[in-house]
N, C-alpha and C. Protein backbone atom coordinates (compact mmCIF):
# COMPACT_ATOMS: atom_id res chain seq x y z
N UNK A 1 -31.13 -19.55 24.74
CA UNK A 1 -31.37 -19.95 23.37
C UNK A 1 -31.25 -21.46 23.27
N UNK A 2 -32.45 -21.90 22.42
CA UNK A 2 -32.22 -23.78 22.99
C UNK A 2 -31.61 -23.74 20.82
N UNK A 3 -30.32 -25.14 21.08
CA UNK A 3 -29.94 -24.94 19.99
C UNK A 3 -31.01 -26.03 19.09
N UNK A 4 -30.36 -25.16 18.02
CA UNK A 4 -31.08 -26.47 16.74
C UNK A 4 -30.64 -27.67 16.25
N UNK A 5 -31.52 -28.72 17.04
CA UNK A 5 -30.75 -29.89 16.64
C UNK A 5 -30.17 -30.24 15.25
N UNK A 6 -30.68 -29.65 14.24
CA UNK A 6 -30.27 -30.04 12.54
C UNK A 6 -29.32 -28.87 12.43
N UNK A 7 -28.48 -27.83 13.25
CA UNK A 7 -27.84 -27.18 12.58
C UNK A 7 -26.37 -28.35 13.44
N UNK A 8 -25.47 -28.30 12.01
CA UNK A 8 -23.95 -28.92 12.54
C UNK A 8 -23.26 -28.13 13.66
N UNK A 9 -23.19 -29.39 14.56
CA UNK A 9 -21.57 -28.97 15.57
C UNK A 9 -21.02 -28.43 15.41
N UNK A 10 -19.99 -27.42 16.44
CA UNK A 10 -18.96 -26.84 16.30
C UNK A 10 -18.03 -27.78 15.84
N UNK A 11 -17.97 -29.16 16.26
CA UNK A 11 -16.76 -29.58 15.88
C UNK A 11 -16.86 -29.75 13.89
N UNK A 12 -17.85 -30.10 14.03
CA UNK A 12 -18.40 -30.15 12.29
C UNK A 12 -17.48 -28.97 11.36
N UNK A 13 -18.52 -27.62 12.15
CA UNK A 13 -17.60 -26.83 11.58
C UNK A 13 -16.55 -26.85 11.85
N UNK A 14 -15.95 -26.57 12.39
CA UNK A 14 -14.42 -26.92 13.09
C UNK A 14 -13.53 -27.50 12.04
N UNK A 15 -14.14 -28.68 11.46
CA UNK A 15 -13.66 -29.86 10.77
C UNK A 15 -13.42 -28.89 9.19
N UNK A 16 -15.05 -28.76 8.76
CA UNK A 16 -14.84 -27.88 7.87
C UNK A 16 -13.73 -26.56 6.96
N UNK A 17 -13.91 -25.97 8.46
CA UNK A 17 -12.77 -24.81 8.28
C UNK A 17 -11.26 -25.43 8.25
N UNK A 18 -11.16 -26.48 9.11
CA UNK A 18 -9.67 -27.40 8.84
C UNK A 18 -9.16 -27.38 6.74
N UNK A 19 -10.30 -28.29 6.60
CA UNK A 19 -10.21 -28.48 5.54
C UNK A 19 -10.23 -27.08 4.49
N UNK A 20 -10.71 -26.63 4.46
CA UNK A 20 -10.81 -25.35 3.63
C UNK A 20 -11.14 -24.00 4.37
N UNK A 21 -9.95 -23.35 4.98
CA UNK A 21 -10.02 -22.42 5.69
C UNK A 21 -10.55 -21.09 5.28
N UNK A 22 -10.09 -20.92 4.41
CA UNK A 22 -10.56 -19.75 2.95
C UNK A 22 -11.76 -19.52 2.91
N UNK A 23 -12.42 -20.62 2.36
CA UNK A 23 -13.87 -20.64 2.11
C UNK A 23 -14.67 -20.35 3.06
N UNK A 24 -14.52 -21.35 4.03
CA UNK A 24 -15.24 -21.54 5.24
C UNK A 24 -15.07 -20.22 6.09
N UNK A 25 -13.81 -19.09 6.30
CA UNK A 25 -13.34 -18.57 7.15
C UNK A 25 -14.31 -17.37 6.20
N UNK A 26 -14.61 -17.03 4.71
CA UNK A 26 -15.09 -16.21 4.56
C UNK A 26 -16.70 -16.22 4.50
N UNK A 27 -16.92 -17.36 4.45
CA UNK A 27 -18.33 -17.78 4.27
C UNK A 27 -19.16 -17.36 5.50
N UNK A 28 -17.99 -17.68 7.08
CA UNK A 28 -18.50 -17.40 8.44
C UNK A 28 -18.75 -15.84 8.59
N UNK A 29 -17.42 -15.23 8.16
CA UNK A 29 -17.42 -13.89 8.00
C UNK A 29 -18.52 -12.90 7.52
N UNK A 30 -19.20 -13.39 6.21
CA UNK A 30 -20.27 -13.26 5.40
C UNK A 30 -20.95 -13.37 6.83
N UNK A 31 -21.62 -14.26 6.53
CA UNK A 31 -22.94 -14.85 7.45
C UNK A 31 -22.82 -14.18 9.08
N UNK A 32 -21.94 -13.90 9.83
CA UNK A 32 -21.95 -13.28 10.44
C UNK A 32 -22.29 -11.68 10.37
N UNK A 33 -21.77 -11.12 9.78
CA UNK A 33 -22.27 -9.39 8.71
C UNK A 33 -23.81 -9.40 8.32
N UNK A 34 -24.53 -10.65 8.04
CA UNK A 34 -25.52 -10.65 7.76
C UNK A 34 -26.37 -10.61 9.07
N UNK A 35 -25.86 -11.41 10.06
CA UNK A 35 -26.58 -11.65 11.29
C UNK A 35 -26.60 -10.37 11.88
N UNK A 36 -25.60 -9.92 11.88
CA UNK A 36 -25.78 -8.09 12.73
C UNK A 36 -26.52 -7.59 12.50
N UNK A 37 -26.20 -7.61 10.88
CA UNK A 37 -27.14 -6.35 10.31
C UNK A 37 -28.77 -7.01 10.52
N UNK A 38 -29.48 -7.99 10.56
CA UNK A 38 -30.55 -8.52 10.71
C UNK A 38 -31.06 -8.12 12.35
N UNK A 39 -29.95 -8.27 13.32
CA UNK A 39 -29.93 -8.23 14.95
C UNK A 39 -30.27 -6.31 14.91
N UNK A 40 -29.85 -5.90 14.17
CA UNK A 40 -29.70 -4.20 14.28
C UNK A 40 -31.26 -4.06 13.69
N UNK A 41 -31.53 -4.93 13.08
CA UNK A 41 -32.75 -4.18 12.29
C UNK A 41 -33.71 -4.57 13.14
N UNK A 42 -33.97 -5.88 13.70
CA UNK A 42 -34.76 -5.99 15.45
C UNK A 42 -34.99 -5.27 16.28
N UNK A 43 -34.15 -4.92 16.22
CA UNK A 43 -33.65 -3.67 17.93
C UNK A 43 -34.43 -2.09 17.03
N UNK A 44 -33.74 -1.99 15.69
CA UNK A 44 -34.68 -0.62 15.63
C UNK A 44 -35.66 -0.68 14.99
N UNK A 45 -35.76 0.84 14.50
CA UNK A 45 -37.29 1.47 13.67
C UNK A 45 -36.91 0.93 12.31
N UNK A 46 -36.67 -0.14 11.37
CA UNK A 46 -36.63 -0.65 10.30
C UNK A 46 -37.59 -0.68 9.64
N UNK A 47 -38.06 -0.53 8.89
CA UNK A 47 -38.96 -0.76 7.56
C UNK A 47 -39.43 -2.28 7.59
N UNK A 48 -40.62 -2.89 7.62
CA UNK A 48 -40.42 -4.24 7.50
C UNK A 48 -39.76 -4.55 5.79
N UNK A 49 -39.58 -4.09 5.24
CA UNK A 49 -39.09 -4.28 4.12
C UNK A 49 -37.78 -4.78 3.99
N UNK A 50 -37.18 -3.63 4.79
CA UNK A 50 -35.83 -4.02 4.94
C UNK A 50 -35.32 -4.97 5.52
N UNK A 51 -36.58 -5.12 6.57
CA UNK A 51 -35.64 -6.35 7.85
C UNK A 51 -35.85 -7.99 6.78
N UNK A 52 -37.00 -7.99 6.27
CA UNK A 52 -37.36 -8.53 5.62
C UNK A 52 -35.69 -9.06 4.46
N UNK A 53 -35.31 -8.02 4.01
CA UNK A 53 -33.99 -8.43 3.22
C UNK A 53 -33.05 -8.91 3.94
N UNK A 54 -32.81 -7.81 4.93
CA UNK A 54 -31.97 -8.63 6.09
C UNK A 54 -32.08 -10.16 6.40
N UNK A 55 -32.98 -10.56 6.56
CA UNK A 55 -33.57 -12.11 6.69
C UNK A 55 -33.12 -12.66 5.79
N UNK A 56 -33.38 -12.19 4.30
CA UNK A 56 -33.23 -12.94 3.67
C UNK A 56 -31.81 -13.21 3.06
N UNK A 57 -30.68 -12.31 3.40
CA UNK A 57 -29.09 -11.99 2.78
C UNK A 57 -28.56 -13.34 4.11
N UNK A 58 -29.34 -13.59 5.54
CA UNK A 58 -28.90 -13.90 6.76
C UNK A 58 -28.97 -15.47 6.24
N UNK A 59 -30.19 -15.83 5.73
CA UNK A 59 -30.73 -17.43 5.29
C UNK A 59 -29.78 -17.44 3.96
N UNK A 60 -29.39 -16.69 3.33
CA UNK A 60 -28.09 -16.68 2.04
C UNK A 60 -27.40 -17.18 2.32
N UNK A 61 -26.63 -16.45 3.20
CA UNK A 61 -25.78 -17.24 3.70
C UNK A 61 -25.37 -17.82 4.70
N UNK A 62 -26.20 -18.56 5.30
CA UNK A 62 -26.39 -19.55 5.88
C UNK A 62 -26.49 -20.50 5.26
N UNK A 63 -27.35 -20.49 4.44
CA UNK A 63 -27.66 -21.85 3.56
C UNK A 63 -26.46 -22.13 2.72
N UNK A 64 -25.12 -20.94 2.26
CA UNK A 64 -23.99 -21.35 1.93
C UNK A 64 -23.32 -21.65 2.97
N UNK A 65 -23.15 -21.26 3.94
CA UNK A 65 -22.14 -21.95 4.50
C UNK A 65 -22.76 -23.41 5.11
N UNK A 66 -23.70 -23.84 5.09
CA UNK A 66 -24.38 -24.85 5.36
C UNK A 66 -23.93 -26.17 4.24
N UNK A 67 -24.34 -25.71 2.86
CA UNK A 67 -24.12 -26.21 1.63
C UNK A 67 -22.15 -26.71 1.75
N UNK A 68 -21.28 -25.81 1.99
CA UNK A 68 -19.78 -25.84 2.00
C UNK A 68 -19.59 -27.05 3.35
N UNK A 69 -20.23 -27.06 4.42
CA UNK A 69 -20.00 -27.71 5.20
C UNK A 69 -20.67 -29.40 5.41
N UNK A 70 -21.54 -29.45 4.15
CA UNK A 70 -22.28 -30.88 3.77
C UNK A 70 -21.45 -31.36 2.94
N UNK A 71 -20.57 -30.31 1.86
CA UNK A 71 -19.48 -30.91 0.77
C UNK A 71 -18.78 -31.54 1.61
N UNK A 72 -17.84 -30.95 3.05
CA UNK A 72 -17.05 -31.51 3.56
C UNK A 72 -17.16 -33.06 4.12
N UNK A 73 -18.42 -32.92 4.65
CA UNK A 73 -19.18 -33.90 5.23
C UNK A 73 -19.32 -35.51 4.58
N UNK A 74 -19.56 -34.61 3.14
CA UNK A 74 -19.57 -36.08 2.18
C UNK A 74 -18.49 -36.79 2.02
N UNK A 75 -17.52 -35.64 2.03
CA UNK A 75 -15.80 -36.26 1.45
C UNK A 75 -15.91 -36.90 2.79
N UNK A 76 -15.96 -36.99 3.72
CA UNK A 76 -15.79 -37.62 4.85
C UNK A 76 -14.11 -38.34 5.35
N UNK A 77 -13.07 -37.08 4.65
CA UNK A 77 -11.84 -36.85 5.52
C UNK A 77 -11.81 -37.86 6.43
N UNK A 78 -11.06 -38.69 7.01
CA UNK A 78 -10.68 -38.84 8.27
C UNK A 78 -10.13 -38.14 9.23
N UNK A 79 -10.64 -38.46 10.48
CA UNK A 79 -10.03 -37.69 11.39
C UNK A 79 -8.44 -36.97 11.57
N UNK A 80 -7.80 -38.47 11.56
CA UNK A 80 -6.23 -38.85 11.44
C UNK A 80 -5.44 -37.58 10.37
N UNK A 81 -6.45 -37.84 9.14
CA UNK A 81 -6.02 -36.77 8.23
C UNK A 81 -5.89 -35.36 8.54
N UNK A 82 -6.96 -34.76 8.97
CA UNK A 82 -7.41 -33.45 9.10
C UNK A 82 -6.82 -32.63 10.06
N UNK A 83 -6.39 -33.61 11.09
CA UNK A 83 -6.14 -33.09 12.51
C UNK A 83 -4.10 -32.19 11.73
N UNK A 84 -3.58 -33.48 11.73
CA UNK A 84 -2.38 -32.95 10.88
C UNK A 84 -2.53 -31.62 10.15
N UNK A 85 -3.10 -31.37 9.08
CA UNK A 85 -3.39 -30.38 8.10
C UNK A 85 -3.65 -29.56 9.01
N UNK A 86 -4.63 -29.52 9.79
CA UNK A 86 -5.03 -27.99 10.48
C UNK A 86 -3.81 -27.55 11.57
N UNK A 87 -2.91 -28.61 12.02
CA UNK A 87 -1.69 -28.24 12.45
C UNK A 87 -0.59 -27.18 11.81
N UNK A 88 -0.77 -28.13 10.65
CA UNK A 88 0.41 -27.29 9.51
C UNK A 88 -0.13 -25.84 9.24
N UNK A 89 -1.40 -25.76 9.52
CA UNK A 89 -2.02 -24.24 8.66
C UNK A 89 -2.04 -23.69 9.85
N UNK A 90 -1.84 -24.11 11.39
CA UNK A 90 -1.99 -22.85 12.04
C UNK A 90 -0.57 -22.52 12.45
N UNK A 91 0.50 -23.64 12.11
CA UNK A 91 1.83 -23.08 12.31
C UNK A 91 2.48 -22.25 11.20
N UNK A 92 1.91 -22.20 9.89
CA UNK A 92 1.94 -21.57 8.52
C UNK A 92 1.62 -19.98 9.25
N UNK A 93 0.25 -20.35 9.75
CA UNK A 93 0.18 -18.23 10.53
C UNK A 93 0.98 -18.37 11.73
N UNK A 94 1.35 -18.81 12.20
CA UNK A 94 2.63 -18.58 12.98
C UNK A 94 2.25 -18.47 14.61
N UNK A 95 0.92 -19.54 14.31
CA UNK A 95 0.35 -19.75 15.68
C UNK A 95 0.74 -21.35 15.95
N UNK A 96 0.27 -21.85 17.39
CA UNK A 96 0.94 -23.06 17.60
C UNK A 96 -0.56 -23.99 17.90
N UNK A 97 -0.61 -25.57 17.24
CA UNK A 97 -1.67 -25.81 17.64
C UNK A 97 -1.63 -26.40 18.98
């Protein structure tokens, strides 16, 4: 799979989810549920109708979590900042960064 140059970095996202884990963590969640169900409707006997929705719930949300991750982008956080914060939130779940 050759990637898409205009879709953001992992570290992008990365950055993103630092900053607003919530959002971002459900937004991925979403958009992932959408991708299956779109990948399932490929593989079988689907209706073009349906796959057709599938497509289109998949570009939903995508284009939100796309949209959440340009907000971040603009605020343009510093590094220095962010890195801290995503420390504190993964020792908050009781993981270590």
């Amino acid at each position: 799979m050759t990637p898409d140059p205009s879709a953001p970095s992992l570290d992008v996202i990365a950055l993103a989810y630092a900053q607003n884990p919530n959002t971002v963590g459900r937004l991925l969640a979403s958009h992932a549920a959408r991708v299956i169900a779109l990948d399932v409707a490929a593989v079988t006997d689907t209706p073009d109708h349906q796959r057709a929705m599938r497509a289109a719930a998949a570009n939903g949300t995508r284009d939100a979590l796309l949209d959440q991750i340009a907000a971040v982008r603009a605020a343009e956080q510093p590094l220095a900042d962010v890195i801290p914060l995503a420390a504190a939130r993964t020792a908050q779940n009781g993981h270590r960064a």
